[in-house]
N, C-alpha and C. Protein backbone atom coordinates (compact mmCIF):
# COMPACT_ATOMS: atom_id res chain seq x y z
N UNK A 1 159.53 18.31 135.66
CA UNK A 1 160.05 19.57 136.12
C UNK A 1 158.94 20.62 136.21
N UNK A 2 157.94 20.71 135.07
CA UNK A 2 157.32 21.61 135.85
C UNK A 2 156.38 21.19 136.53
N UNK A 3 155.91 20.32 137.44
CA UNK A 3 155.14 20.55 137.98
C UNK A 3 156.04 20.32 139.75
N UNK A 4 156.97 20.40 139.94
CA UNK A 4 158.27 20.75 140.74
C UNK A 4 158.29 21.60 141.23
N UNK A 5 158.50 22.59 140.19
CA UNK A 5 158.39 24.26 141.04
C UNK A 5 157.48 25.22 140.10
N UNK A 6 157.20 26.50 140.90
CA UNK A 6 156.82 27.49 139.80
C UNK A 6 157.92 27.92 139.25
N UNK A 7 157.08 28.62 137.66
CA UNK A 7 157.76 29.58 136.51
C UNK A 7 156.95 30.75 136.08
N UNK A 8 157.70 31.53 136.22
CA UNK A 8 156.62 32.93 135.65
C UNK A 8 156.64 33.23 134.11
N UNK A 9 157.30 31.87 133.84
CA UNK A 9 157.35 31.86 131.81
C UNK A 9 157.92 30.84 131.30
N UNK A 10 157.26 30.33 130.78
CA UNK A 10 157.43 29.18 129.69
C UNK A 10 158.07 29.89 128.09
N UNK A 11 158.83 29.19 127.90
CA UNK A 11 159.11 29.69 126.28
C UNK A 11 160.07 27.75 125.84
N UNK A 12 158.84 27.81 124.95
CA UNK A 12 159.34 26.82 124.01
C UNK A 12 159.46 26.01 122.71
N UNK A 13 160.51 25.83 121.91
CA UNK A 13 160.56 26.17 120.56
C UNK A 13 159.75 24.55 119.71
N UNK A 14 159.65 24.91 118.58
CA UNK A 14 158.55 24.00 118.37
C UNK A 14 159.05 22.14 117.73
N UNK A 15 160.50 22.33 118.15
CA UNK A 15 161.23 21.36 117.80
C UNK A 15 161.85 20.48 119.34
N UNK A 16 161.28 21.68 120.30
CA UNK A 16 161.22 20.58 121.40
C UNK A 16 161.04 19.13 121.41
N UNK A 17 161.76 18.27 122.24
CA UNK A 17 161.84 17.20 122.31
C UNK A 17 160.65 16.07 121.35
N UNK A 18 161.53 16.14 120.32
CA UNK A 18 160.98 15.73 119.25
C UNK A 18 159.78 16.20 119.08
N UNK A 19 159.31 17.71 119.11
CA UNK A 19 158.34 18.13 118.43
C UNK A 19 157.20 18.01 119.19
N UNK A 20 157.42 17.94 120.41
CA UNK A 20 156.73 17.82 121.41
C UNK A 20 155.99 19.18 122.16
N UNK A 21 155.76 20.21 121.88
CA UNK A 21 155.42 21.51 122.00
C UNK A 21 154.19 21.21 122.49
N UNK A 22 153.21 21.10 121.31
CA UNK A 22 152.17 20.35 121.80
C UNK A 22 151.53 19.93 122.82
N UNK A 23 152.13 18.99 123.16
CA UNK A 23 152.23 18.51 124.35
C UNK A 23 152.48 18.87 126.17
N UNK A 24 154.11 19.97 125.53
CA UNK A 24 154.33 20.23 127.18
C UNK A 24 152.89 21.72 126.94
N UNK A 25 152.77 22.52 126.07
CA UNK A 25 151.92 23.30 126.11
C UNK A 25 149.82 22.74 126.87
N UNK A 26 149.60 21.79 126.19
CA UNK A 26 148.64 21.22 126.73
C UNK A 26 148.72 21.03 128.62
N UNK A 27 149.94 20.40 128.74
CA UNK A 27 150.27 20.04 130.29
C UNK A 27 149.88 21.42 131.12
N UNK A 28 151.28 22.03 130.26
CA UNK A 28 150.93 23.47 130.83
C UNK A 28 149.84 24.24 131.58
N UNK A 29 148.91 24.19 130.53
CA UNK A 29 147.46 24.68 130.81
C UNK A 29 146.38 23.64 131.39
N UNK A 30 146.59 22.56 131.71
CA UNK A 30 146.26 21.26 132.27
C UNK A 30 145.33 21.57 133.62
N UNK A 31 145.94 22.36 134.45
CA UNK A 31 145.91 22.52 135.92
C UNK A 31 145.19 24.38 136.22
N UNK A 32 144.53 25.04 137.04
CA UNK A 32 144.30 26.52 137.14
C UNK A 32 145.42 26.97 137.96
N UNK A 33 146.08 26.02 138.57
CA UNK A 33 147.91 26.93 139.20
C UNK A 33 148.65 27.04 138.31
N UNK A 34 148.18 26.43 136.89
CA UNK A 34 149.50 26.61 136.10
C UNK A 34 149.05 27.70 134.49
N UNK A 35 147.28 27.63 134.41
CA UNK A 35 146.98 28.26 133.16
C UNK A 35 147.24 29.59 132.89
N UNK A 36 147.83 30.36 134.45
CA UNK A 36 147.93 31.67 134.03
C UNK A 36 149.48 31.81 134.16
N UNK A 37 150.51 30.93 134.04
CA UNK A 37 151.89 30.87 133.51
C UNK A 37 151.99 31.22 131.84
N UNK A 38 152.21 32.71 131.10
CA UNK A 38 152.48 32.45 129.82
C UNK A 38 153.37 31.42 129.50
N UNK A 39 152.88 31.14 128.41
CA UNK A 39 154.16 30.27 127.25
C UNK A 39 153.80 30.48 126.25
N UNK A 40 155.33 30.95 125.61
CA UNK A 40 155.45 31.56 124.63
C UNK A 40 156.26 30.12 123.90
N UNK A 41 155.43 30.08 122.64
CA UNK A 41 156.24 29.17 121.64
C UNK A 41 156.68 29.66 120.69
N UNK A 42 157.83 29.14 120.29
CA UNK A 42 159.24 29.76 119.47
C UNK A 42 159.33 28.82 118.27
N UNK A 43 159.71 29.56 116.77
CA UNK A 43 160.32 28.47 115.76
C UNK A 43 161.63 29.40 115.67
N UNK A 44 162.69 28.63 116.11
CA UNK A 44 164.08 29.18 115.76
C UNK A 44 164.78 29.09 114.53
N UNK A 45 164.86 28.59 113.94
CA UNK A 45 165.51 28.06 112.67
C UNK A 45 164.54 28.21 111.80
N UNK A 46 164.85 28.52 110.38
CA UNK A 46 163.99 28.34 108.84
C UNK A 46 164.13 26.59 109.03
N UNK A 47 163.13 26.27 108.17
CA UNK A 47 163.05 24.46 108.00
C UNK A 47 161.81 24.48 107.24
N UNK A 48 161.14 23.17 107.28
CA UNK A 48 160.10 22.60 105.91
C UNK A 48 159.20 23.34 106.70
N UNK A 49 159.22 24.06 107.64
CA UNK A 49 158.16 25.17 108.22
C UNK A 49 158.14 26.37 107.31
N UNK A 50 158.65 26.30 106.62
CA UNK A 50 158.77 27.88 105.72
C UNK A 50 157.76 28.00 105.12
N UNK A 51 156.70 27.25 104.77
CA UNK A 51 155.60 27.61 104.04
C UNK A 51 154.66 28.52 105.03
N UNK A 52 154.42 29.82 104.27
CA UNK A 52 153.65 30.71 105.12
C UNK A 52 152.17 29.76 105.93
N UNK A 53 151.72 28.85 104.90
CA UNK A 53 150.44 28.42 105.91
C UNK A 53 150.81 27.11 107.13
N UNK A 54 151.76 26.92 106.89
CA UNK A 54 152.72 26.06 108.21
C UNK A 54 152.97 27.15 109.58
N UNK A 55 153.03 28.13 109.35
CA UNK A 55 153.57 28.90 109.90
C UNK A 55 152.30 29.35 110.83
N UNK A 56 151.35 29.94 109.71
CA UNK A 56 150.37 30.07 110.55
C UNK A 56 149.37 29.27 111.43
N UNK A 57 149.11 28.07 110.52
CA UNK A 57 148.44 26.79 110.80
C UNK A 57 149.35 26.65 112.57
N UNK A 58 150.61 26.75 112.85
CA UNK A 58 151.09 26.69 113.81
C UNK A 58 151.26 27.96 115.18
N UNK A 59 150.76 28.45 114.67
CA UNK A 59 150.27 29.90 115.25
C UNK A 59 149.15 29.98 115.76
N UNK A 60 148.40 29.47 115.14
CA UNK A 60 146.62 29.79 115.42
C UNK A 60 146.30 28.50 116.46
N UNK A 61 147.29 27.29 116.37
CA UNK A 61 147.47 26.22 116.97
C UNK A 61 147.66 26.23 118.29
N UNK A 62 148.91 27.34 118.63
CA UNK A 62 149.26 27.64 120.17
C UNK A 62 148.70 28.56 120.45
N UNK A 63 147.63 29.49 120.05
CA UNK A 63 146.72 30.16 120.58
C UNK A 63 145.40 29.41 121.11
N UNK A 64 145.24 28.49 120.18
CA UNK A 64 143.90 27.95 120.21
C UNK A 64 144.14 27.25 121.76
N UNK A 65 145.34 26.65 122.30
CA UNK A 65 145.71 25.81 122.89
C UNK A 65 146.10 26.40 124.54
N UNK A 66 146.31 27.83 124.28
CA UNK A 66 146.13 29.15 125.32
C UNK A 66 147.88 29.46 125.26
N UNK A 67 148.47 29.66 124.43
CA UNK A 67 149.96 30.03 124.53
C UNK A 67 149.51 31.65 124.28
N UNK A 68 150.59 32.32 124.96
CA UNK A 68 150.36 33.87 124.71
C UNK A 68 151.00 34.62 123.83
N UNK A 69 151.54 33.07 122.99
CA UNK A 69 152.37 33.98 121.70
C UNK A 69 152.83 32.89 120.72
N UNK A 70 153.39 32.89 119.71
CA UNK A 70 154.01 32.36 118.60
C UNK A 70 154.99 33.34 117.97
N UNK A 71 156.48 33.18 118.19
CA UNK A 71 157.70 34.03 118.11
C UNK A 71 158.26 33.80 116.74
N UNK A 72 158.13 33.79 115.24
CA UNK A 72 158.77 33.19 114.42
C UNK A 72 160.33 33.93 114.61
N UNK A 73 161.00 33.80 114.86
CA UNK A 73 162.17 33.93 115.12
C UNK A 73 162.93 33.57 114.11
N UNK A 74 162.66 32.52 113.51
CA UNK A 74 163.36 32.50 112.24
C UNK A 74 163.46 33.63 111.18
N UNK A 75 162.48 34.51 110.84
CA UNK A 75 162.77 35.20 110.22
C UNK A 75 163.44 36.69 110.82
N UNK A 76 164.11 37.03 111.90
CA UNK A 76 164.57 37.54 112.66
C UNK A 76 165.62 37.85 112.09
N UNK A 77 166.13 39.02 111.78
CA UNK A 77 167.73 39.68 110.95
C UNK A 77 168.71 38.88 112.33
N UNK A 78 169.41 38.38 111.72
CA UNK A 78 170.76 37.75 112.09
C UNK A 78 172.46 38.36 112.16
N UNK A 79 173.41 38.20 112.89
CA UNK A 79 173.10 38.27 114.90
C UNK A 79 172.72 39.11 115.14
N UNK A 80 173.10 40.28 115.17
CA UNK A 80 173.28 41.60 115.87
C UNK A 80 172.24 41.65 116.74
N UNK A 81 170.81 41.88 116.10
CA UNK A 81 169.71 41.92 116.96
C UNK A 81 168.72 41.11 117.51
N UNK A 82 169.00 40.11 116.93
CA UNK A 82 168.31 39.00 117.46
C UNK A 82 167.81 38.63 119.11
N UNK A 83 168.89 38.77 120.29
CA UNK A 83 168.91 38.60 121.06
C UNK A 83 167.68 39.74 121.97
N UNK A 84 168.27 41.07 121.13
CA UNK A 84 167.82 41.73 121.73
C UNK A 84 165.82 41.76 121.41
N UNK A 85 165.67 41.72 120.74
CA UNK A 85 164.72 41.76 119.56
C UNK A 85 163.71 40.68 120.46
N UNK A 86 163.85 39.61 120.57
CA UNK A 86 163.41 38.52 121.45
C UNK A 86 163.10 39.02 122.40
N UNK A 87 164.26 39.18 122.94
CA UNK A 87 163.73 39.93 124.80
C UNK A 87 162.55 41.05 124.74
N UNK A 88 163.05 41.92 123.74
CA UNK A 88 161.76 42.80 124.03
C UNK A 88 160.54 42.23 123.80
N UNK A 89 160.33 41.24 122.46
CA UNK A 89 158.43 40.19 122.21
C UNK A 89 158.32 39.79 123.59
N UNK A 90 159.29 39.27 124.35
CA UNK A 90 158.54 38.54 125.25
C UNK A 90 158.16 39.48 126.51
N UNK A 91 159.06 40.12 126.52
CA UNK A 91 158.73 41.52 127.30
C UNK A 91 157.30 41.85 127.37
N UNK A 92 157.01 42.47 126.11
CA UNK A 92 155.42 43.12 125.53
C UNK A 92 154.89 41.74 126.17
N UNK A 93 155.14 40.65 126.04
CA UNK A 93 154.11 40.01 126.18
C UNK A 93 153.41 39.45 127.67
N UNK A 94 154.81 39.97 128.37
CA UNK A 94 154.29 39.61 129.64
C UNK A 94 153.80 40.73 129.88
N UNK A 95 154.23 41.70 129.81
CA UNK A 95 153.32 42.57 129.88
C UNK A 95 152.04 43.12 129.44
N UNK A 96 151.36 42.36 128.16
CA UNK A 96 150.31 42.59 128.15
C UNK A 96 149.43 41.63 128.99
N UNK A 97 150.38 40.20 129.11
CA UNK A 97 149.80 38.98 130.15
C UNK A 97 149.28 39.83 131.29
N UNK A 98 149.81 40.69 132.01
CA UNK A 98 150.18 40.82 132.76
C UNK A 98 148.95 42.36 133.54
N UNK A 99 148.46 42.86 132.02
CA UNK A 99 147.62 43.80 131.90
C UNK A 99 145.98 43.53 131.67
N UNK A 100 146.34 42.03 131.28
CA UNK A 100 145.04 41.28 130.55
C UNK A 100 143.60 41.31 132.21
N UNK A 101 142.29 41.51 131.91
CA UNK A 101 141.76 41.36 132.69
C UNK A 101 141.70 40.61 133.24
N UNK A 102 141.43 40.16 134.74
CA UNK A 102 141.72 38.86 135.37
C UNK A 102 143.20 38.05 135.65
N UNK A 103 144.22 39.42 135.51
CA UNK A 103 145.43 38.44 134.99
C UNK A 103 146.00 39.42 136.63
N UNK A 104 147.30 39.45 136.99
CA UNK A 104 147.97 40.73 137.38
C UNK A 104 148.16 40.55 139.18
């Protein structure tokens, strides 16, 4: 699928198809039609990820890898704002994508 059509954003959580993040993230950035598509990777749920250096170790991971973000979402106050709360990170983030030199 993605290499099918364009997307002006990737967002994907790190329990993707069996933990496969990794992976579609690498693809992602694979190609120069596709490296300046953000993707933003997400941990939705608390899990054996709760250790703060899991957390980061997985952070510094999808940066290193060119993602334009790491969303812990899990620790996100529950419902009320959640939804909203999200939309705006990814917001900022396309928009700083979007501000970045060479980007726009």
């Amino acid at each position: 699928m993605l290499r099918s059509r364009p997307f002006d954003l990737i967002v994907c959580t790190v329990f993707f198809d069996e933990s496969r993040m990794f992976d579609l993230l690498r693809l992602a950035k694979s190609t120069p039609e596709r490296q300046s598509i953000p993707f933003v990777c997400a941990r939705l749920r608390q899990h054996v990820l709760e250790a703060s250096i899991a957390r980061e170790a997985i952070a510094f991971t999808c940066k290193s890898l060119g993602a334009a973000a790491f969303l812990d979402v899990g620790n996100y106050p529950y419902p009320a704002d959640t939804d909203r709360e999200i939309r705006a990170a990814i917001e900022r983030l396309l928009d700083a994508e979007k501000n970045r030199p060479g980007r726009g």
